[in-house]
C-alpha atoms as a PDB file:
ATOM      1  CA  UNK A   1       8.510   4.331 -13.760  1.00  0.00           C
ATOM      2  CA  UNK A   2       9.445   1.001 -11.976  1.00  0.00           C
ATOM      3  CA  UNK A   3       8.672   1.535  -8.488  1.00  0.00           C
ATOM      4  CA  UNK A   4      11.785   0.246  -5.922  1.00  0.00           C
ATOM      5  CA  UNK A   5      10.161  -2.588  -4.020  1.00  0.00           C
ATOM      6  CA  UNK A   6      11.140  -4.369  -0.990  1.00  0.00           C
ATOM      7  CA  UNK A   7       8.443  -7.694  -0.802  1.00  0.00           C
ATOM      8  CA  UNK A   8       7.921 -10.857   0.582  1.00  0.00           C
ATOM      9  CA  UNK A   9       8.640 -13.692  -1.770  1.00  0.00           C
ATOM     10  CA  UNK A  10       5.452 -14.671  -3.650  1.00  0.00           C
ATOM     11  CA  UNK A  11       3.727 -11.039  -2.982  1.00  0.00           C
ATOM     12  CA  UNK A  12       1.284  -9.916  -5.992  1.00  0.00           C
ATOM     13  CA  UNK A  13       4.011  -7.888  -7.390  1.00  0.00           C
ATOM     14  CA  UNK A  14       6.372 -10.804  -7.897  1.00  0.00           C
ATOM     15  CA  UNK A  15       4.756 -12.725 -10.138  1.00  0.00           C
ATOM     16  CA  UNK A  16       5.383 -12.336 -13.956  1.00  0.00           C
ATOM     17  CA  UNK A  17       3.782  -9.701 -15.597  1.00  0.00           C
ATOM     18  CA  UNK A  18       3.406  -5.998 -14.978  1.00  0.00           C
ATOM     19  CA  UNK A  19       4.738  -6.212 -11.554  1.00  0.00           C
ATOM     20  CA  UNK A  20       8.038  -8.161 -12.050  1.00  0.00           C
ATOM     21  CA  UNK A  21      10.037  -5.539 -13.522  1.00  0.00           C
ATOM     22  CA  UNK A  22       9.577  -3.291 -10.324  1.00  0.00           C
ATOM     23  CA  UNK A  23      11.517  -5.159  -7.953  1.00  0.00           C
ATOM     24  CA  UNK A  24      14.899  -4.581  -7.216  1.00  0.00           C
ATOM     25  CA  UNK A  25      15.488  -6.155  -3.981  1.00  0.00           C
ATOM     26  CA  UNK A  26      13.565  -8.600  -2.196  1.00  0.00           C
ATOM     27  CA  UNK A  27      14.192 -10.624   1.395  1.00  0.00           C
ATOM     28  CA  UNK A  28      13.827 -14.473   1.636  1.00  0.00           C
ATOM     29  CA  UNK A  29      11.638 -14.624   4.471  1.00  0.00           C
ATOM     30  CA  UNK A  30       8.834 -12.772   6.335  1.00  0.00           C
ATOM     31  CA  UNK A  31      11.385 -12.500   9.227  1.00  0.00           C
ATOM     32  CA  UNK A  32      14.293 -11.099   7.149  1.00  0.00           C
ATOM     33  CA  UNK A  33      12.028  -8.455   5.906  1.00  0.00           C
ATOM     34  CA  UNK A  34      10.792  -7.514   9.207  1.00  0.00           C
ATOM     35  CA  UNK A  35      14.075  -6.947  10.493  1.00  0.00           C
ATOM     36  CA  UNK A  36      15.045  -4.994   7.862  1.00  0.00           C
ATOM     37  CA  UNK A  37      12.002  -2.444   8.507  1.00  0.00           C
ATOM     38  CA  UNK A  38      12.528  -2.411  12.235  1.00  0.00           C
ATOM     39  CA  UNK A  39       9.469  -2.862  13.117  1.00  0.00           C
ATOM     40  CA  UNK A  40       8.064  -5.731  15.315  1.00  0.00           C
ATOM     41  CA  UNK A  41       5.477  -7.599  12.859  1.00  0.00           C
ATOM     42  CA  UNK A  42       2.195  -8.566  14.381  1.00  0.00           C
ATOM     43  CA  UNK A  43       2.327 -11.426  12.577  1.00  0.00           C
ATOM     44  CA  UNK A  44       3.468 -15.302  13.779  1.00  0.00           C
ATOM     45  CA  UNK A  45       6.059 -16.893  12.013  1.00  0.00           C
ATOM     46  CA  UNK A  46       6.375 -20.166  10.921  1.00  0.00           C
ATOM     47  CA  UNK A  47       9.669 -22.086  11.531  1.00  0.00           C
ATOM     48  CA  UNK A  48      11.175 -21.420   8.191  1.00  0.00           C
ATOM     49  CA  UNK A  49      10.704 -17.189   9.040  1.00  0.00           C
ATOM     50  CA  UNK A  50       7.464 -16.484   7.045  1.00  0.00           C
ATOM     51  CA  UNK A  51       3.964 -15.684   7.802  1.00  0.00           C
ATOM     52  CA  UNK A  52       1.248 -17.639   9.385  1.00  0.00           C
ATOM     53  CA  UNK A  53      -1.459 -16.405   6.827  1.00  0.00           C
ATOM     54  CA  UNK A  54      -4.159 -17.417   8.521  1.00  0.00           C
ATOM     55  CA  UNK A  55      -2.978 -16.313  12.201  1.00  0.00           C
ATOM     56  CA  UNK A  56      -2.156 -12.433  10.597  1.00  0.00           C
ATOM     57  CA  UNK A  57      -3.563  -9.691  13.126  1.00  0.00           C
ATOM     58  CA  UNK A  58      -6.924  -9.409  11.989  1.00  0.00           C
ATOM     59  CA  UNK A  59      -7.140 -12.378   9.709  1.00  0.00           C
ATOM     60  CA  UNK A  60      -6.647 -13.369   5.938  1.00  0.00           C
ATOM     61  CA  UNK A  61      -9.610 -11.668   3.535  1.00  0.00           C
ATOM     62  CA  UNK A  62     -12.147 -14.269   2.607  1.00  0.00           C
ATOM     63  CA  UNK A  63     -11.489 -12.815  -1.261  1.00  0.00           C
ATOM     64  CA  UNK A  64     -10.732  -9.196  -2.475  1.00  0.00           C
ATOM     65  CA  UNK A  65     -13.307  -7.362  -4.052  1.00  0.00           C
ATOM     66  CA  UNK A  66     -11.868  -4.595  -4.359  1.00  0.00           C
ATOM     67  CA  UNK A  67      -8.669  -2.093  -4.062  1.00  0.00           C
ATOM     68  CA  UNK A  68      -8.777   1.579  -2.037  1.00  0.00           C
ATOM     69  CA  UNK A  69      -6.647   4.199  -2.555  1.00  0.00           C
ATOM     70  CA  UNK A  70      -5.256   6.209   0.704  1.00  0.00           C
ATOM     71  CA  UNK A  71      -2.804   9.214   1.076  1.00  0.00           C
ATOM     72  CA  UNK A  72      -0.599   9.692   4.273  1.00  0.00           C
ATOM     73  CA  UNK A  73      -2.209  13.015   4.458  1.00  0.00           C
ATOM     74  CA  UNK A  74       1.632  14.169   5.655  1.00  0.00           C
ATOM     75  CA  UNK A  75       3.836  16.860   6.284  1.00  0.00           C
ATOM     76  CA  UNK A  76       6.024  15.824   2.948  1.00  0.00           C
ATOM     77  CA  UNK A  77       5.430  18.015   0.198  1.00  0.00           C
ATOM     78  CA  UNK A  78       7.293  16.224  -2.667  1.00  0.00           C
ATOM     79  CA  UNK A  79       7.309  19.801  -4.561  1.00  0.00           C
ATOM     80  CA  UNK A  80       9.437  21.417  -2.170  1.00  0.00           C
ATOM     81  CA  UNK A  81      11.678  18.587  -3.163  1.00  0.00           C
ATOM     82  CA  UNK A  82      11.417  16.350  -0.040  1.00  0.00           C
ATOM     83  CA  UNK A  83      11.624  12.811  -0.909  1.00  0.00           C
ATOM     84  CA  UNK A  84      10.457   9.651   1.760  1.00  0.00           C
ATOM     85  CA  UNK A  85      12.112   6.038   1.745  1.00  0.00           C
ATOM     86  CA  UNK A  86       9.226   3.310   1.715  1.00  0.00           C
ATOM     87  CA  UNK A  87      10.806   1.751   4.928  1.00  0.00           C
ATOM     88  CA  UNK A  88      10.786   5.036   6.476  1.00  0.00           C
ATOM     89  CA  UNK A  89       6.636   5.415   5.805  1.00  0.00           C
ATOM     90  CA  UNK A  90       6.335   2.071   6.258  1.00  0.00           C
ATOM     91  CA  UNK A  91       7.999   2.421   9.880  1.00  0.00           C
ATOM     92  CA  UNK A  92       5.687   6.041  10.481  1.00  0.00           C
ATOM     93  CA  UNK A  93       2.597   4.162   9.596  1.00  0.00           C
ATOM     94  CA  UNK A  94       3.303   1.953  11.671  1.00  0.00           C
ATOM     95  CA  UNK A  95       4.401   3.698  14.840  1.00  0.00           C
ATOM     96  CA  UNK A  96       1.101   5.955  14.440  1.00  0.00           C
ATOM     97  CA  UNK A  97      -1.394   3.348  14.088  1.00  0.00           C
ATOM     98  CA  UNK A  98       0.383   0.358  16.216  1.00  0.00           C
ATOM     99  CA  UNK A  99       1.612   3.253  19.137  1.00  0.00           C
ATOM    100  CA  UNK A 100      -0.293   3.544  22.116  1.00  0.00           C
ATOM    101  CA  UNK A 101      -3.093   6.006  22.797  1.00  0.00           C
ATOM    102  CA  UNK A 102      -0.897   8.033  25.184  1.00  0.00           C
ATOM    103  CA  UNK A 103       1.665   8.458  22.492  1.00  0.00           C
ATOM    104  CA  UNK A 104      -0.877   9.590  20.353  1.00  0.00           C
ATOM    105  CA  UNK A 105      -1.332   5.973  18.090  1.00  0.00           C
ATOM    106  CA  UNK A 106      -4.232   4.204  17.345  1.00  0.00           C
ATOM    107  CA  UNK A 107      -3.020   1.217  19.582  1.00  0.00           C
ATOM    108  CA  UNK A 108      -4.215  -1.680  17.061  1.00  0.00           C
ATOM    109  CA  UNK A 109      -2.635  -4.697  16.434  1.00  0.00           C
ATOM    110  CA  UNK A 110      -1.495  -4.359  12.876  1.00  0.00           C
ATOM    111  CA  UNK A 111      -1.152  -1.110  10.289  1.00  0.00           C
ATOM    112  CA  UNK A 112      -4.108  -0.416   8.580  1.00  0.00           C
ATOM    113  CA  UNK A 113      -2.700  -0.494   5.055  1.00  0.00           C
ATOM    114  CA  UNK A 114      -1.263  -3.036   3.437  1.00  0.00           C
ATOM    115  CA  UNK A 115       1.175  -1.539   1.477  1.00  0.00           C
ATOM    116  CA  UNK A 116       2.546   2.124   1.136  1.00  0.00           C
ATOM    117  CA  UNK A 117       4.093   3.921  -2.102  1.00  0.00           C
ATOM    118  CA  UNK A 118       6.582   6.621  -1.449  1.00  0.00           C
ATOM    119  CA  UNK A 119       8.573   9.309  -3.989  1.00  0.00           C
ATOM    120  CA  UNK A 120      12.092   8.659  -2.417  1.00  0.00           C
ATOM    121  CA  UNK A 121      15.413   9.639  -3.127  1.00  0.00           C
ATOM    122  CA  UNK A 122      16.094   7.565  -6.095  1.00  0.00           C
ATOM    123  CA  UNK A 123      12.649   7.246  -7.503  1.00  0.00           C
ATOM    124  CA  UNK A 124       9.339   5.679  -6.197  1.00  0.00           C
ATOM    125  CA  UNK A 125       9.716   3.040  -3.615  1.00  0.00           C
ATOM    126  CA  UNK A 126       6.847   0.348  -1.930  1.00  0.00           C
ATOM    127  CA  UNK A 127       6.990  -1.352   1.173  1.00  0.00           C
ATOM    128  CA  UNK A 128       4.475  -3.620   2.650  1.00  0.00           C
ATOM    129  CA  UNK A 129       2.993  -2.956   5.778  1.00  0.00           C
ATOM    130  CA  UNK A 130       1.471  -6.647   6.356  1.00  0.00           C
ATOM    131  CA  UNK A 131       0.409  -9.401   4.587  1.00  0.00           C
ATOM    132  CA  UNK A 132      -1.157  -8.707   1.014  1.00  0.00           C
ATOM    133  CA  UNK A 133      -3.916 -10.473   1.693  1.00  0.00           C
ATOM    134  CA  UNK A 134      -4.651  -9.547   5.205  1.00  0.00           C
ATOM    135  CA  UNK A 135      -7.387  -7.802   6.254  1.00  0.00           C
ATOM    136  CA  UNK A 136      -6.747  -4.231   6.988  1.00  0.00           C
ATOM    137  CA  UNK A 137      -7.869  -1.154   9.184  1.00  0.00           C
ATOM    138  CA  UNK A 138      -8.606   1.899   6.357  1.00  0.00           C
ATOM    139  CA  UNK A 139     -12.154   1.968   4.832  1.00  0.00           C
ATOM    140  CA  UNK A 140     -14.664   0.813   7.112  1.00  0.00           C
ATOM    141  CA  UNK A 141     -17.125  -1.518   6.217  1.00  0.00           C
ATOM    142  CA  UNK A 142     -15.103  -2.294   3.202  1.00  0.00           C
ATOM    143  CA  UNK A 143     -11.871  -4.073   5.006  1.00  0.00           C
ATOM    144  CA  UNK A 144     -12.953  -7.319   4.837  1.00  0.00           C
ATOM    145  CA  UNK A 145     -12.788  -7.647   0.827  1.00  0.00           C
ATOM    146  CA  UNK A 146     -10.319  -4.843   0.073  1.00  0.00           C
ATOM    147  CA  UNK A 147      -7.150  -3.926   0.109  1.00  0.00           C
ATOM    148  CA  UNK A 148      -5.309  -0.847   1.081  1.00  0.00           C
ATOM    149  CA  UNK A 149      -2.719   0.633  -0.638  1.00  0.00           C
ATOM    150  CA  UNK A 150      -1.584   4.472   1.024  1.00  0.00           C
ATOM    151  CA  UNK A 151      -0.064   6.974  -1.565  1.00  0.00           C
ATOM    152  CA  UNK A 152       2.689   8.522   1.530  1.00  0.00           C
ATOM    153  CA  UNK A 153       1.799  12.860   0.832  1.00  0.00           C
ATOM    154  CA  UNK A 154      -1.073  14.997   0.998  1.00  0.00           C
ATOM    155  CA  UNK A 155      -2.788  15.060  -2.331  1.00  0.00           C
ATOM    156  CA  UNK A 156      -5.158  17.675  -1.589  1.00  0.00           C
ATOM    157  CA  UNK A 157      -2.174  20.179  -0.543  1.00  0.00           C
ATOM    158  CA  UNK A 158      -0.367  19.324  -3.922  1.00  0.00           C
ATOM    159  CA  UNK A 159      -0.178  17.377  -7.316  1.00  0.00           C
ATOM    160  CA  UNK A 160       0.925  13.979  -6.969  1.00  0.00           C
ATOM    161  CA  UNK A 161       4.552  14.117  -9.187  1.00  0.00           C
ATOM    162  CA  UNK A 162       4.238  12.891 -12.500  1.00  0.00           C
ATOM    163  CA  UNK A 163       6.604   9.954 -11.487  1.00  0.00           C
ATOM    164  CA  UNK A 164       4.505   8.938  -8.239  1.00  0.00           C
ATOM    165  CA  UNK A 165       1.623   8.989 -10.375  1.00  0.00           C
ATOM    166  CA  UNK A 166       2.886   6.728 -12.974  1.00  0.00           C
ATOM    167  CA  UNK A 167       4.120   4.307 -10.352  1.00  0.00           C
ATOM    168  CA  UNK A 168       0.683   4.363  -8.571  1.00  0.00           C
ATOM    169  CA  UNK A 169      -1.057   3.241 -12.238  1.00  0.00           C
ATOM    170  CA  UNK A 170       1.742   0.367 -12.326  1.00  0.00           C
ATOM    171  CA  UNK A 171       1.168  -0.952  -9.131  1.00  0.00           C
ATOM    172  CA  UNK A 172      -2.969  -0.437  -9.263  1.00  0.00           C
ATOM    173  CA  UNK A 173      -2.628  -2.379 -12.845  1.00  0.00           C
ATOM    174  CA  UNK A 174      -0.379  -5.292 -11.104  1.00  0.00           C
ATOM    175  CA  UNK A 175      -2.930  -5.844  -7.857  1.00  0.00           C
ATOM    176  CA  UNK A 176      -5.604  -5.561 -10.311  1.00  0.00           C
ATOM    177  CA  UNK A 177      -3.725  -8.329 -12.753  1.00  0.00           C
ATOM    178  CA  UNK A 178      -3.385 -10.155  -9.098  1.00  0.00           C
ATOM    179  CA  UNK A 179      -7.110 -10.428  -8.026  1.00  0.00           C
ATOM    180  CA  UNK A 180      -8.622 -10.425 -11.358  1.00  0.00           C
ATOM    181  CA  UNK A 181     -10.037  -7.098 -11.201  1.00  0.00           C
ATOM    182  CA  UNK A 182     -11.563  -4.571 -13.263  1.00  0.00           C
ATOM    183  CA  UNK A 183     -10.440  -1.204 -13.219  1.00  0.00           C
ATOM    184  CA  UNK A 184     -13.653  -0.068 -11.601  1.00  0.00           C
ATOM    185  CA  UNK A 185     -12.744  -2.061  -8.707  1.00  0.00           C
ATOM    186  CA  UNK A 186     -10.294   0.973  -7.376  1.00  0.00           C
ATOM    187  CA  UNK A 187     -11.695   3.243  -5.331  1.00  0.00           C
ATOM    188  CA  UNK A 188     -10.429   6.307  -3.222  1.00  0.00           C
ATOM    189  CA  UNK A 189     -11.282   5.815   0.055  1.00  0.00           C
ATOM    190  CA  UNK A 190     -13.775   8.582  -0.454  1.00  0.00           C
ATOM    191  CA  UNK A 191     -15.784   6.526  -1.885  1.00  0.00           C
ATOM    192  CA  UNK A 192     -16.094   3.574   0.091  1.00  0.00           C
ATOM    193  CA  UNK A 193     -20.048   3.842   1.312  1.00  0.00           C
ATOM    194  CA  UNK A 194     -20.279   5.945   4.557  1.00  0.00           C
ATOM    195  CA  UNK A 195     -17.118   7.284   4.215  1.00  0.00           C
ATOM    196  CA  UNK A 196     -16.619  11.033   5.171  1.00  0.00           C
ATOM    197  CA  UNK A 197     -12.899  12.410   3.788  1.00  0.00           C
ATOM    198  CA  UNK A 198     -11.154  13.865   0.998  1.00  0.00           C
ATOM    199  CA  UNK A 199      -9.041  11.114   0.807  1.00  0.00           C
ATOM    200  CA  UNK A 200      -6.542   9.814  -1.167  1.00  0.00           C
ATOM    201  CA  UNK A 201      -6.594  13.862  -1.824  1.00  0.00           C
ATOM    202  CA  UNK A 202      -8.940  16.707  -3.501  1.00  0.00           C
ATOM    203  CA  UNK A 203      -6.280  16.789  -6.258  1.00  0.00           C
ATOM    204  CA  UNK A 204      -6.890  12.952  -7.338  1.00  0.00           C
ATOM    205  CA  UNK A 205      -9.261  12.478 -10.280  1.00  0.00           C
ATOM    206  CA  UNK A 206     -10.580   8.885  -9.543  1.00  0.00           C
ATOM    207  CA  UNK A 207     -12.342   8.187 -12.703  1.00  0.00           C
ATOM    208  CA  UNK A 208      -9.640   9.683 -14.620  1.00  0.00           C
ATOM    209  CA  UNK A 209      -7.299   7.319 -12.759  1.00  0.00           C
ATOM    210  CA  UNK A 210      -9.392   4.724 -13.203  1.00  0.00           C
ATOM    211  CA  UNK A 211      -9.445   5.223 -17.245  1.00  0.00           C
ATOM    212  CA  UNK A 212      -5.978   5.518 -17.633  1.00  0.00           C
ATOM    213  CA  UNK A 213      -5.798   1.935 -15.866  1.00  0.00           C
ATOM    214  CA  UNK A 214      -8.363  -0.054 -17.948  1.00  0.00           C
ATOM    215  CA  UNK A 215      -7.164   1.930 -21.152  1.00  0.00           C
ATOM    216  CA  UNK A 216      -2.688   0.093 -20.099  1.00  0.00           C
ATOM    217  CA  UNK A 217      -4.640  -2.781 -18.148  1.00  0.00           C
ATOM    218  CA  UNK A 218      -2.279  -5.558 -18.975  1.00  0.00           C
ATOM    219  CA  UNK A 219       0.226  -3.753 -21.171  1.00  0.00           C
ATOM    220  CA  UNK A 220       2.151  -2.020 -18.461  1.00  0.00           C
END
């Protein structure tokens, strides 16, 4: 399943290869893209409308080491049959970690993910939250070298849908084709060192996740 994608030109999952064939709309600027979520980016722009990599929120990674795996931990329950466009997540995530304490948000800078992956109405759907290679706000003590990616559901209240799941290996084998890592380099946030949570979800086999990827590693 080819993932719906809305990305900033020159994102990991626009280059050829795995990731290509997911996209099926993309905006020509930073700017453009912003707009289009409705969100207020906490990013500069440059004068042509895209990002200032090295002014983003929190600042660019100094390499990526590896990739964790998040769920939304939500109210959606994709087998009731509710279904969640990526701008829409993209625009929750936001709201909850950029909103201010008294609203009941985080009140940081920036999301903490860098991209989310949704089950929506037409199929599965990704939307960044910031700049791919920014450094993000979700495992501690591993945000400096990895990236976030956020499955949008509660994985340990249901199955991830057979068609989620498949989109989650493509775009895991695409970041991985990206930053020239291994399978092994994916882990659920539960296993980031220190960490103390069930996510990405109690129903989430990691290593059998992780198998499936280095077994279609390239091939996708």
């Amino acid at each position: 399943t080819h993932p719906r994608a809305i990305c900033p030109e020159g994102s990991p999952l626009l280059v050829s290869g795995p990731g290509a064939s997911m996209i099926v709309k993309t905006y020509s600027t930073a700017r453009e893209r912003d707009r289009a979520y409705g969100l207020r980016s906490p990013h500069p722009y440059d004068p042509a409308g895209n990002y200032v990599v090295r002014a983003v929120a929190r600042g660019p990674r100094p390499r990526t080491e590896g990739i964790y795996l998040h769920h939304a931990a939500s109210g959606v329950r994709y087998e009731r049959g509710d279904r969640v466009r990526a701008v829409d997540a993209a625009h929750s995530i936001a709201a909850h970690h950029m909103g201010s304490k008294a609203r009941k948000g985080r009140g940081w800078r920036a999301p903490g993910y860098n991209a989310v992956l949704t089950l929506g109405p037409d199929g599965p759907e990704l939307a960044w939250l910031q700049h791919w290679d920014a450094i993000g706000a979700h495992s501690q003590g591993e945000n400096s070298t990895g990236f976030g990616l956020c499955i949008f559901g509660n994985f340990s209240k249901e199955k991830m849908p057979p068609e989620l799941e498949q989109a989650t290996l493509r775009v895991l084998r695409a970041l991985c084709n990206w930053y020239k890592l291994p399978a092994s380099a994916i882990l659920g946030h539960r296993e980031a060192p220190g960490a103390s949570t069930e996510c990405p979800g109690t129903s989430i086999n990691m290593d059998a996740l992780r198998s499936m990827i280095h077994g279609a590693k390239g091939n996708a």
